[in-house]
Protein backbone atom coordinates (compact mmCIF):
# COMPACT_ATOMS: atom_id res chain seq x y z
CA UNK A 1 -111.56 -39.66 9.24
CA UNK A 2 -112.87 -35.78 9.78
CA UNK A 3 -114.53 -34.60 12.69
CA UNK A 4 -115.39 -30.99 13.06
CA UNK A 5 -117.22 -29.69 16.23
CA UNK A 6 -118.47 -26.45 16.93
CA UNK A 7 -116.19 -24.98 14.49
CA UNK A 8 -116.46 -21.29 15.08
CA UNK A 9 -113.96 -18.31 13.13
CA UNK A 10 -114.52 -14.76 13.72
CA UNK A 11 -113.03 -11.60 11.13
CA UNK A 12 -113.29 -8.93 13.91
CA UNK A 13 -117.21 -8.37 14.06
CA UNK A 14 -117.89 -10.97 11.29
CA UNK A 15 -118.82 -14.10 12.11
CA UNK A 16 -117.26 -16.50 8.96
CA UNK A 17 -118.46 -19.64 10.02
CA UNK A 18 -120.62 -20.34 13.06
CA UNK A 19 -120.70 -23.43 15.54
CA UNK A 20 -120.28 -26.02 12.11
CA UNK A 21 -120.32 -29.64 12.59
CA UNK A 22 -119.23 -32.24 10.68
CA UNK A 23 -118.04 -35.80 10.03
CA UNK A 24 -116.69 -37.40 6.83
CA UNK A 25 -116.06 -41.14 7.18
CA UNK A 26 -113.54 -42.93 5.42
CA UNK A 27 -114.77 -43.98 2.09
CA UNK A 28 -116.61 -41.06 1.57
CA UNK A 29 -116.66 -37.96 -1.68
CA UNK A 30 -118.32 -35.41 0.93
CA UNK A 31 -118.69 -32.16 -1.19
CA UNK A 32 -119.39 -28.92 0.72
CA UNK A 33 -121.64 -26.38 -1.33
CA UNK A 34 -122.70 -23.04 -0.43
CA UNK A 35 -122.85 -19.27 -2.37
CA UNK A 36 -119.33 -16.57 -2.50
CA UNK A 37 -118.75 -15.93 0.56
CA UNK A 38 -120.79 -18.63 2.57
CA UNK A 39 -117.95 -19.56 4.57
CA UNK A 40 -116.42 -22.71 2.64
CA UNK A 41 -112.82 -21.84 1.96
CA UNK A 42 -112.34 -20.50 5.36
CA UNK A 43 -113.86 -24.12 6.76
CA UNK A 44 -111.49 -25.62 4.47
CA UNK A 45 -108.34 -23.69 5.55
CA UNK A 46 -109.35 -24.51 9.36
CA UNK A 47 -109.36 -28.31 8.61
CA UNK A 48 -106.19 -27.87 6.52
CA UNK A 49 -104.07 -26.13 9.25
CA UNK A 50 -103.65 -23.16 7.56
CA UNK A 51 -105.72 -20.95 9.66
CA UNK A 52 -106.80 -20.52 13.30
CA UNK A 53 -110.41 -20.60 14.90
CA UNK A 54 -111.69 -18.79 17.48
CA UNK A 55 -113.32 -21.92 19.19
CA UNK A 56 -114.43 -25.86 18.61
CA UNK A 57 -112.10 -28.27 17.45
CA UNK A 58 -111.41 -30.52 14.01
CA UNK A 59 -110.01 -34.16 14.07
CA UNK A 60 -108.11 -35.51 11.21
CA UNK A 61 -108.12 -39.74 11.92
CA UNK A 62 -108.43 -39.07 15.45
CA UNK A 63 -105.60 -36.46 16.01
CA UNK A 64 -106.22 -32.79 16.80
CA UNK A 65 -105.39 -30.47 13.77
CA UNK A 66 -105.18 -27.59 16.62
CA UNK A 67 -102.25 -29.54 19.14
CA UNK A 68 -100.76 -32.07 16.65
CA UNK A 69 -100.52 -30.05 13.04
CA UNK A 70 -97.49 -31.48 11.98
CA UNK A 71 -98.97 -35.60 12.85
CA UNK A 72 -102.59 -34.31 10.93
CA UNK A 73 -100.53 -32.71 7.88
CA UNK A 74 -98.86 -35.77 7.34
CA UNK A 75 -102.56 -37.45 6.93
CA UNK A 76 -103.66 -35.33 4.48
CA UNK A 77 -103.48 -32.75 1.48
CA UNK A 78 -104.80 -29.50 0.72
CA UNK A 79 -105.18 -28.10 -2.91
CA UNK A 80 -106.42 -24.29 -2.62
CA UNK A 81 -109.00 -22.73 -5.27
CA UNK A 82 -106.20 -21.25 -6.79
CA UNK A 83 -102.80 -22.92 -6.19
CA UNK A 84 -99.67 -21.17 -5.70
CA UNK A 85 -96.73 -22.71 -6.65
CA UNK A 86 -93.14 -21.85 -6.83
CA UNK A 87 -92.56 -20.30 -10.17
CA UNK A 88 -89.28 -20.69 -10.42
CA UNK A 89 -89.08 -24.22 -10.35
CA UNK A 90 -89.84 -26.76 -12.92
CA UNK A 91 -92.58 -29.65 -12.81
CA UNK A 92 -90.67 -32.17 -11.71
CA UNK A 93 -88.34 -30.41 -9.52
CA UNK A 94 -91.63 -29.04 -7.18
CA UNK A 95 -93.04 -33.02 -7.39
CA UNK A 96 -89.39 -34.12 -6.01
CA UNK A 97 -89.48 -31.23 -3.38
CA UNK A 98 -92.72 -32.42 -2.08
CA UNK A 99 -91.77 -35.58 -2.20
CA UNK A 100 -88.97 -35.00 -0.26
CA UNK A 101 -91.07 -33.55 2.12
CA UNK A 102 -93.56 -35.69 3.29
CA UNK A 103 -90.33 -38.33 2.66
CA UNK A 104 -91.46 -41.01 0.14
CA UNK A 105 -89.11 -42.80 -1.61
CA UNK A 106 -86.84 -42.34 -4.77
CA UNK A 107 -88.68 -45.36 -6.16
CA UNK A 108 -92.08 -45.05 -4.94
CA UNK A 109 -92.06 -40.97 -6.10
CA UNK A 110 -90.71 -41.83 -9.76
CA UNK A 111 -93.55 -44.40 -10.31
CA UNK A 112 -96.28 -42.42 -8.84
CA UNK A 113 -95.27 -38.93 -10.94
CA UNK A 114 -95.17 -41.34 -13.78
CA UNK A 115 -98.21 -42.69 -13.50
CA UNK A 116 -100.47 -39.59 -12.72
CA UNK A 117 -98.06 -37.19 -14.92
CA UNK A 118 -99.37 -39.80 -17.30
CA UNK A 119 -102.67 -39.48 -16.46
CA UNK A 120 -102.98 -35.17 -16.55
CA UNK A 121 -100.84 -35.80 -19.94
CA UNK A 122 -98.43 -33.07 -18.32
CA UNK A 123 -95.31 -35.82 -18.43
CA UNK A 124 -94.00 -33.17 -21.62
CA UNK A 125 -94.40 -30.25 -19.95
CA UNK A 126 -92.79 -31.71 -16.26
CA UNK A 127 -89.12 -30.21 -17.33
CA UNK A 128 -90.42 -26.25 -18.19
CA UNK A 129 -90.65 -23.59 -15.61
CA UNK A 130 -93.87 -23.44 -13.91
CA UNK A 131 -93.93 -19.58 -14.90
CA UNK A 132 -94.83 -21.34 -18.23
CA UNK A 133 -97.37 -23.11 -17.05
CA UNK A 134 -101.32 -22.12 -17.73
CA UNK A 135 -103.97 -22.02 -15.19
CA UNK A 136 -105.24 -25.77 -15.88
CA UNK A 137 -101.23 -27.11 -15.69
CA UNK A 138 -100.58 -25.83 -12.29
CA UNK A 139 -104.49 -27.13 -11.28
CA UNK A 140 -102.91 -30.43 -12.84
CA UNK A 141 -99.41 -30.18 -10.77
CA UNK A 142 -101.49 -29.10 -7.48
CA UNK A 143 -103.11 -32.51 -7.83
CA UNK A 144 -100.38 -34.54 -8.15
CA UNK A 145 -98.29 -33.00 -5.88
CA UNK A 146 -101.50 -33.94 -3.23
CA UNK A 147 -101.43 -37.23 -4.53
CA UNK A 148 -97.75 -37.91 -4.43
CA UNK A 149 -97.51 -38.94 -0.36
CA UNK A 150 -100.87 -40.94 -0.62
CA UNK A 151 -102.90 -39.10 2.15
CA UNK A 152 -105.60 -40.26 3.67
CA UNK A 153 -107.95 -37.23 3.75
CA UNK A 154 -107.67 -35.15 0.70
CA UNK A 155 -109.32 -31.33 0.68
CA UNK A 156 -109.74 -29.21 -2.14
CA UNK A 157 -111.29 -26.17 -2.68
CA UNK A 158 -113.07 -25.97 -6.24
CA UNK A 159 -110.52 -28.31 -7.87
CA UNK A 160 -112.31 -28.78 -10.87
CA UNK A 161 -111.78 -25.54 -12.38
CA UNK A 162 -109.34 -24.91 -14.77
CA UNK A 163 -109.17 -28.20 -15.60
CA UNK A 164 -110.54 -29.57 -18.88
CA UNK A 165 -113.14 -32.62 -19.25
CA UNK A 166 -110.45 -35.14 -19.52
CA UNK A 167 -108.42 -34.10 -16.85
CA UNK A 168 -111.80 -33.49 -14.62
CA UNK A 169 -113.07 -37.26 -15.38
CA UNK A 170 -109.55 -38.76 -14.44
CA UNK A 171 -109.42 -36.69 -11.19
CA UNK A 172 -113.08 -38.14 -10.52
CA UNK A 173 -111.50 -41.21 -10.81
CA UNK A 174 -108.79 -40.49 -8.32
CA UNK A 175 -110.91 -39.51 -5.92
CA UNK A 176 -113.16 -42.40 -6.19
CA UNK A 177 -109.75 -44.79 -5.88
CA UNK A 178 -108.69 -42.63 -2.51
CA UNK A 179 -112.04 -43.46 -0.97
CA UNK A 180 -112.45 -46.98 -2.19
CA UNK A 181 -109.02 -47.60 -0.60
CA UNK A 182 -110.48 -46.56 2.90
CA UNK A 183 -109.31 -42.55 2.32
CA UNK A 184 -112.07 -39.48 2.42
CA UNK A 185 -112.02 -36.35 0.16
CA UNK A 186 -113.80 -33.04 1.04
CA UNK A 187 -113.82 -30.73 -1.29
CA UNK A 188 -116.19 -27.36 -2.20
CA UNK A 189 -117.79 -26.98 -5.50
CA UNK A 190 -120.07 -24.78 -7.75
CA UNK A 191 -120.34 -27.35 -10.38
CA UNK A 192 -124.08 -28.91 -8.73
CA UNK A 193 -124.02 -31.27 -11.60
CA UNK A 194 -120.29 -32.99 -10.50
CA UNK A 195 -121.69 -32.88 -6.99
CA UNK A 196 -124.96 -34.42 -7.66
CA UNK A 197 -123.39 -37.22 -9.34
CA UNK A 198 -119.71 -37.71 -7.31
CA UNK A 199 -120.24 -37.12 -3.76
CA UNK A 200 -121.75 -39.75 -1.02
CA UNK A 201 -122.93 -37.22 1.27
CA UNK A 202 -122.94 -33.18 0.78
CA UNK A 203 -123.39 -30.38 3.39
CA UNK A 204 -124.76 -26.66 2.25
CA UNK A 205 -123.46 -23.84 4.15
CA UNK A 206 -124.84 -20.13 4.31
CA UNK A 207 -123.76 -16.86 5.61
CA UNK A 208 -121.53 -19.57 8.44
CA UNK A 209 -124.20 -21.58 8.96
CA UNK A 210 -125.08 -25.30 8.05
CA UNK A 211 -128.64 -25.18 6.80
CA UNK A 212 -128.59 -28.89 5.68
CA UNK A 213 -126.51 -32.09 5.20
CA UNK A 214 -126.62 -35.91 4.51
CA UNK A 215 -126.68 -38.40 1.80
CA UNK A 216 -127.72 -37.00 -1.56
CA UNK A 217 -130.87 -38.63 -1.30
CA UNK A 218 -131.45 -36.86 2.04
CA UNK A 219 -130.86 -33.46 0.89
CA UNK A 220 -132.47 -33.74 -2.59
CA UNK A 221 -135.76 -35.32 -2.17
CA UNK A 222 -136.86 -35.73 -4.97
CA UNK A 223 -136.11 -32.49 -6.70
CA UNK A 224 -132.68 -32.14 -8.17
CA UNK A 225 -129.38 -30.34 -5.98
CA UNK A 226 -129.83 -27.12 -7.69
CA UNK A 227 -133.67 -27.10 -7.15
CA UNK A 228 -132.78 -27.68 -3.42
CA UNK A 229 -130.02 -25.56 -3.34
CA UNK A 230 -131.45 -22.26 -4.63
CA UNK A 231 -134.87 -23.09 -2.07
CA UNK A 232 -132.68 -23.06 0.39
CA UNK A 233 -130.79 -20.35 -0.79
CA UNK A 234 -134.15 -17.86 -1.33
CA UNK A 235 -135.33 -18.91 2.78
């Protein structure tokens, strides 16, 4: 579903991430952990479209994110570590205008806000301004808004916080459901625990670099992820 190759991305002298590779099957919760600064979000952004690389190339179901954006986009959605929504608009009237633009229908868009609306128990706030909103509302609308079209790769970038334990178990669920359906999520977290338990495979990143990646039993051991992680981290 992903394929990244010899992803490269340069800040002047700075090398942000350096000659990554990686694939994420369908089916799969592959989480992508690493310290501030290791290179994650700027990974992330790559895959999502949202920012050139200097060299290599990433694959979204086949397609190349680099000459087809607009056919990859269409695959897929991208929820930021801190969303930024239109203010000025209500709930529901941002669900409808993303709706409208990835064009699913007035029946199929009504159900779905419904039923994940629902879900973040945000269905009473849906008609207020999202200048109202608090930091774990707009997480909530960010994640239905993704949802809305149905994509087929789904990448976040620390989506789980802000959100409280409810609203983290029944996006755990939703990501499950994506991947069960033949979807993939990739997402970055701090939260070793949610990793640990969630993801099928996990990749660590430092200073650009992928130092190890896998199934959690082959990056574990048998020592725990944050046992593993801060090894790797002191090398």
């Amino acid at each position: 579903m992903l394929k990244i190759e010899h992803l490269t991305k340069k800040y002047g002298d700075k090398t942000a991430v350096s000659d990554l590779s990686l694939h994420i099957q369908k089916g799969e919760i592959y989480g992508f952990i690493g310290h501030n600064g290791a290179g994650k979000t700027t990974t992330l952004k790559s895959v999502a479209g949202i920012m050139k690389f200097d060299s290599g190339e990433i694959l979204i179901d086949g397609t190349s994110i680099v000459s087809d954006p607009i056919a990859c986009k269409k695959k897929m959605a991208y929820i930021p570590d801190n969303p930024d929504l239109y203010d000025f608009m209500t709930g529901i009237k941002y669900l409808n205008f993303i709706a409208d633009i990835y064009g699913v229908g007035a029946e199929e868009r009504r159900s779905l806000i419904r039923e994940y609306a629902d879900a973040f128990e945000l269905t009473g706030d849906l008609a207020q301004p999202i200048a109202s909103y608090s930091h774990g509302m707009k997480q909530k609308l960010a994640v239905i808004s993704a949802w809305i079209h149905s994509p087929k790769l789904i990448i976040m970038d620390e989506p789980f916080v802000g959100l409280d334990p409810k609203a983290s178990h029944r996006l755990k669920e939703m990501m499950r459901r994506v991947c069960d359906e033949g979807g993939a999520i990739f997402f970055s977290t701090h939260v070793l625990e949610v990793a640990e338990k969630l993801c099928d495979k996990i990749a660590i990143i430092k200073q650009g670099s992928l130092i190890r990646s896998g199934t959690m039993d082959e990056v574990r051991g048998d020592d725990s992820l944050e046992e593993v992680f801060l090894e790797l981290e002191a090398e």
